[in-house]
Protein backbone atom coordinates (compact mmCIF):
# COMPACT_ATOMS: atom_id res chain seq x y z
CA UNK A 1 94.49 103.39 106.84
CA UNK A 2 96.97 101.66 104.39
CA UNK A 3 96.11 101.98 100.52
CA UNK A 4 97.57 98.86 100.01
CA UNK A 5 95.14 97.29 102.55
CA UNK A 6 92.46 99.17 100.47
CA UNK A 7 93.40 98.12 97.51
CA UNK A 8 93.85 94.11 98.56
CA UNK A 9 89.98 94.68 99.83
CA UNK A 10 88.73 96.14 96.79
CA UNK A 11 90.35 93.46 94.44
CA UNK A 12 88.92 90.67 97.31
CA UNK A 13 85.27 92.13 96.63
CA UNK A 14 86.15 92.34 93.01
CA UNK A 15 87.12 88.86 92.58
CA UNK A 16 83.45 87.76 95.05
CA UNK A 17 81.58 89.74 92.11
CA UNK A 18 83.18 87.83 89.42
CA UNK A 19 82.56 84.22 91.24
CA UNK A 20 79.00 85.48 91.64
CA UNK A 21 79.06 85.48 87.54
CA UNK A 22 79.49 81.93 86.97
CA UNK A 23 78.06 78.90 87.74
CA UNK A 24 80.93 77.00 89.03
CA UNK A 25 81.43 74.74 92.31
CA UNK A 26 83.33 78.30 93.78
CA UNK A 27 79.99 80.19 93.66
CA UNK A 28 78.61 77.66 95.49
CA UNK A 29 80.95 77.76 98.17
CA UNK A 30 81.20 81.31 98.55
CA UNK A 31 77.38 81.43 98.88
CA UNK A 32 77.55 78.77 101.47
CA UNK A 33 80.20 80.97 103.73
CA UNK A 34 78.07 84.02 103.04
CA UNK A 35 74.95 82.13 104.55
CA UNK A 36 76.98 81.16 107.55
CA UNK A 37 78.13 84.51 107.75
CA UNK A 38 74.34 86.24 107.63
CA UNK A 39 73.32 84.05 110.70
CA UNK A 40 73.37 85.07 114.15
CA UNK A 41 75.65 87.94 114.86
CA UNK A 42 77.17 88.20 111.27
CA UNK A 43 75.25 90.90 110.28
CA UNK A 44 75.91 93.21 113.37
CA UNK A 45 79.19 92.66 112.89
CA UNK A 46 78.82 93.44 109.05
CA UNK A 47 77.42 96.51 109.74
CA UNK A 48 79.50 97.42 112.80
CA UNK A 49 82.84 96.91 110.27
CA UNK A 50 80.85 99.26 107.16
CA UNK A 51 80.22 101.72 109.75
CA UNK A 52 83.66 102.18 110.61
CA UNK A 53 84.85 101.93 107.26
CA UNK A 54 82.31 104.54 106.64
CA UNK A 55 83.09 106.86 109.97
CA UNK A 56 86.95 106.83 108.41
CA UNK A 57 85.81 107.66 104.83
CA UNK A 58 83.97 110.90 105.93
CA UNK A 59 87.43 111.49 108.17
CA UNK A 60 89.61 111.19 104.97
CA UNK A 61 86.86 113.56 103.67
CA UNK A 62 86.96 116.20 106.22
CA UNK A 63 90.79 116.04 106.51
CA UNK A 64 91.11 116.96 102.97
CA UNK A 65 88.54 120.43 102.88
CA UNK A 66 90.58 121.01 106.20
CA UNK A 67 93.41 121.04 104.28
CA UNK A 68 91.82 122.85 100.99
CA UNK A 69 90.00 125.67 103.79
CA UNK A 70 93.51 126.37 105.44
CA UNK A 71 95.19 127.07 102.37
CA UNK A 72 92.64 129.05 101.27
CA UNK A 73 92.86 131.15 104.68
CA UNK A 74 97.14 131.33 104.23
CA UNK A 75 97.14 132.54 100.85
CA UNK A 76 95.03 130.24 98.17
CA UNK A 77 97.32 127.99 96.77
CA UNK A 78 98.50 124.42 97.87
CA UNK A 79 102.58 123.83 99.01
CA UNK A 80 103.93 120.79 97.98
CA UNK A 81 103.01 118.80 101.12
CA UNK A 82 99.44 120.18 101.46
CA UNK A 83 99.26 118.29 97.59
CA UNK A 84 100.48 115.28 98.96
CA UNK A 85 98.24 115.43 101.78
CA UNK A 86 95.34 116.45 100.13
CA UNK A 87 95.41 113.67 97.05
CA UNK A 88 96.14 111.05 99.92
CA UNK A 89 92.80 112.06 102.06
CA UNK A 90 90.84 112.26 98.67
CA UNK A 91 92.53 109.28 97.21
CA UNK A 92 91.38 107.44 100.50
CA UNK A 93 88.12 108.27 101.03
CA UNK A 94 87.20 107.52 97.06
CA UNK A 95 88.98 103.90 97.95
CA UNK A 96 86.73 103.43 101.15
CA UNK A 97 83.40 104.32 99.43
CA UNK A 98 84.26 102.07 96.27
CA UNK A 99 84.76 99.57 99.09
CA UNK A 100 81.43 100.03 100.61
CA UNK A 101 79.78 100.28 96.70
CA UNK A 102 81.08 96.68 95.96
CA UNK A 103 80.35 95.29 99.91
CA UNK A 104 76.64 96.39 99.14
CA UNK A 105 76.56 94.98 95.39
CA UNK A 106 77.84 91.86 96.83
CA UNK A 107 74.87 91.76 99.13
CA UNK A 108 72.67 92.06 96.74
CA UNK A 109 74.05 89.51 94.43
CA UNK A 110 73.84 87.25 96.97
CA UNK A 111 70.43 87.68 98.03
CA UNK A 112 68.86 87.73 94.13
CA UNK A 113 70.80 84.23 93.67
CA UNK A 114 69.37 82.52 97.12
CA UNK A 115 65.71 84.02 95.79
CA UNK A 116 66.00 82.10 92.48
CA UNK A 117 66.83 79.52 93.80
CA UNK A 118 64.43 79.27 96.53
CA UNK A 119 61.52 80.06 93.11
CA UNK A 120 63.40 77.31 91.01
CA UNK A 121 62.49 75.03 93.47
CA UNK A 122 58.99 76.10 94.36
CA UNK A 123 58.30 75.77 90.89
CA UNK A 124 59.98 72.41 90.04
CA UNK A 125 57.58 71.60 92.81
CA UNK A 126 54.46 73.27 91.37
CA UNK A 127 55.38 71.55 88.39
CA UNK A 128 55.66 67.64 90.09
CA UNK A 129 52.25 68.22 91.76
CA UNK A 130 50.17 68.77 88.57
CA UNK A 131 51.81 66.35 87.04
CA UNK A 132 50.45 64.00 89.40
CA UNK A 133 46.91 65.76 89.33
CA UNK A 134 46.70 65.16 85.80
CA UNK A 135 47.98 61.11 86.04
CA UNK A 136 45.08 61.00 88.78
CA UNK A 137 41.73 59.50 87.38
CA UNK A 138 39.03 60.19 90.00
CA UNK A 139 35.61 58.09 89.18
CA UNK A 140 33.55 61.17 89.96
CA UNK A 141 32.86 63.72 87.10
CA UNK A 142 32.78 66.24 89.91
CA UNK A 143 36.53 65.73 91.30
CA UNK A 144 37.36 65.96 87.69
CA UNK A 145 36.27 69.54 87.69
CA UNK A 146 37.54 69.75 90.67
CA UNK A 147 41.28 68.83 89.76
CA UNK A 148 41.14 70.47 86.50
CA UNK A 149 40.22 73.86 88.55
CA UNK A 150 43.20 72.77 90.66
CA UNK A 151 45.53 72.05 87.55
CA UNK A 152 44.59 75.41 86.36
CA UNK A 153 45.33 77.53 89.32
CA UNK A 154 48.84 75.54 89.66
CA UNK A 155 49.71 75.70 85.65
CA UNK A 156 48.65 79.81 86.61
CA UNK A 157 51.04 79.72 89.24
CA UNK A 158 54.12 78.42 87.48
CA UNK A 159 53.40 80.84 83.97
CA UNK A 160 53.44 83.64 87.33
CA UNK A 161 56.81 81.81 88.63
CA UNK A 162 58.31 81.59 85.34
CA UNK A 163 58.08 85.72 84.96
CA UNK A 164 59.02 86.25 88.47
CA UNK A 165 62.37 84.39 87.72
CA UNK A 166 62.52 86.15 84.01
CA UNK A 167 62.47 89.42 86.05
CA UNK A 168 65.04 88.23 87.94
CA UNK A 169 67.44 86.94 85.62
CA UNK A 170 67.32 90.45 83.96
CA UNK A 171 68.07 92.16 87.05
CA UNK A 172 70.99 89.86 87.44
CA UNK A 173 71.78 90.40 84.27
CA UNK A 174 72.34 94.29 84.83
CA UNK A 175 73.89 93.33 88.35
CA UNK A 176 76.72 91.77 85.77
CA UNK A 177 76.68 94.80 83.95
CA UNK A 178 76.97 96.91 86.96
CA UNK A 179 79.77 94.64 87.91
CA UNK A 180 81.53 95.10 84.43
CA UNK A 181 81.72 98.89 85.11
CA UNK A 182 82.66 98.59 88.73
CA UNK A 183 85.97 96.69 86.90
CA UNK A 184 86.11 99.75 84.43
CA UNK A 185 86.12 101.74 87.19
CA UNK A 186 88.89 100.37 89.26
CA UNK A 187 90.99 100.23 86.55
CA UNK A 188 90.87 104.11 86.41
CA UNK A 189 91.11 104.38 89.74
CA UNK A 190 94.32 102.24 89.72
CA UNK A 191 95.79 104.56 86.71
CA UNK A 192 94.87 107.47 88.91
CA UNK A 193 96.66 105.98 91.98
CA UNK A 194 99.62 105.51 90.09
CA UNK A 195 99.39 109.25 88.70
CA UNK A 196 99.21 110.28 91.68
CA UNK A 197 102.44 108.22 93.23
CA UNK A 198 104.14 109.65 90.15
CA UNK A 199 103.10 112.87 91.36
CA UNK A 200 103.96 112.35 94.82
CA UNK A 201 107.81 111.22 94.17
CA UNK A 202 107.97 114.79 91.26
CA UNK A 203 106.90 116.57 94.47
CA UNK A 204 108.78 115.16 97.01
CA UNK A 205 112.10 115.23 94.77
CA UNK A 206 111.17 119.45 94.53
CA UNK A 207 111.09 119.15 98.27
CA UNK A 208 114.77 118.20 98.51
CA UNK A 209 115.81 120.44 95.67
CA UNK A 210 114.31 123.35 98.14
CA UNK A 211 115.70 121.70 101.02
CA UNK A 212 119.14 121.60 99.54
CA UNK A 213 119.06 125.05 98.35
CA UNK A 214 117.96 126.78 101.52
CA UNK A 215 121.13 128.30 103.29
CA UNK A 216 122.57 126.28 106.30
């Protein structure tokens, strides 16, 4: 797989995280595609694509102790191309599961701002209806008790609401912190990448410098 196509995916899911932060007309739309994309066959196919992205991380995996156990067998140390080949399986495979780390945070982000929603409403709800129990005067001493029992169950109901969605908005509040370190992260992984393409043209110019001095 390309590491530029890796790359363009993990900035893509990078970028969804950071829309998720704000409350802007963008986050709205990109929650509306996601629930499109959740319905019917969207998550089979989600799941086929994470599987396959999966099946070729644990190939870039094996493919580089292949390498490592064969050099090990020859004589211990690494050549110049079993370097290159090795820090491009390992340099894949840590791509692909940072890929599959920020698919799944998306996911989760996604489904903690539909359920506060979905209580913001409830409660806004909860909170019309005993407003109109308490602007209702019943003749009857009896339905008074009645609706004041009812008042206090909803009133109970909201205060229990109210701490759901304070719950929540501290687990979204890590979510951003998560997020903040998944950005740390990729920017060491993008330093790394570019250590190792320095790397990669020091070893392929000693390469040439062998080729060139090995007798015709």
């Amino acid at each position: 797989m390309q590491l530029q196509l890796l790359f363009a995916l993990i900035f893509a899911e990078m970028a969804t995280i950071v829309v998720f932060l704000f409350r802007t007309p963008l986050r709205r739309l990109v929650i509306i595609v996601l629930d499109r994309t959740k319905r019917g066959r969207g998550p089979i196919v989600a799941k086929t694509v994470a599987a396959i992205l999966f099946a070729v991380m644990s190939t870039a995996v094996y493919n580089a102790a292949a390498v490592r156990r064969r050099c090990l067998l020859e004589g211990g140390e690494l050549n110049p191309t079993d370097h290159i080949l090795l820090a491009r399986n390992l340099l894949e495979a840590s791509l692909l599961g940072f890929s599959l780390f920020l698919a799944l945070m998306i996911d989760r982000l996604h489904h903690y701002i539909r359920e506060l929603r979905v209580r913001r409403k409830k409660m806004e709800s909860l909170k019309k209806q005993t407003r109109v129990f308490q602007d209702i005067k019943p003749p009857a001493s009896e339905e008074i008790m009645v609706l004041e029992q009812e008042v206090s169950n909803l009133q109970g109901r909201v205060k229990q609401l109210e701490a759901q969605i304070e719950d929540k908005t501290k687990e979204a509040t890590g979510a951003e912190a998560d997020a903040e370190a998944l950005k740390m992260r990729s920017e060491e992984f993008l330093l790394e990448y570019g250590r190792l393409l320095e790397e990669n043209q020091a070893l392929r110019s000693q390469l040439q410098f062998l080729d060139h001095r090995q007798p015709v």
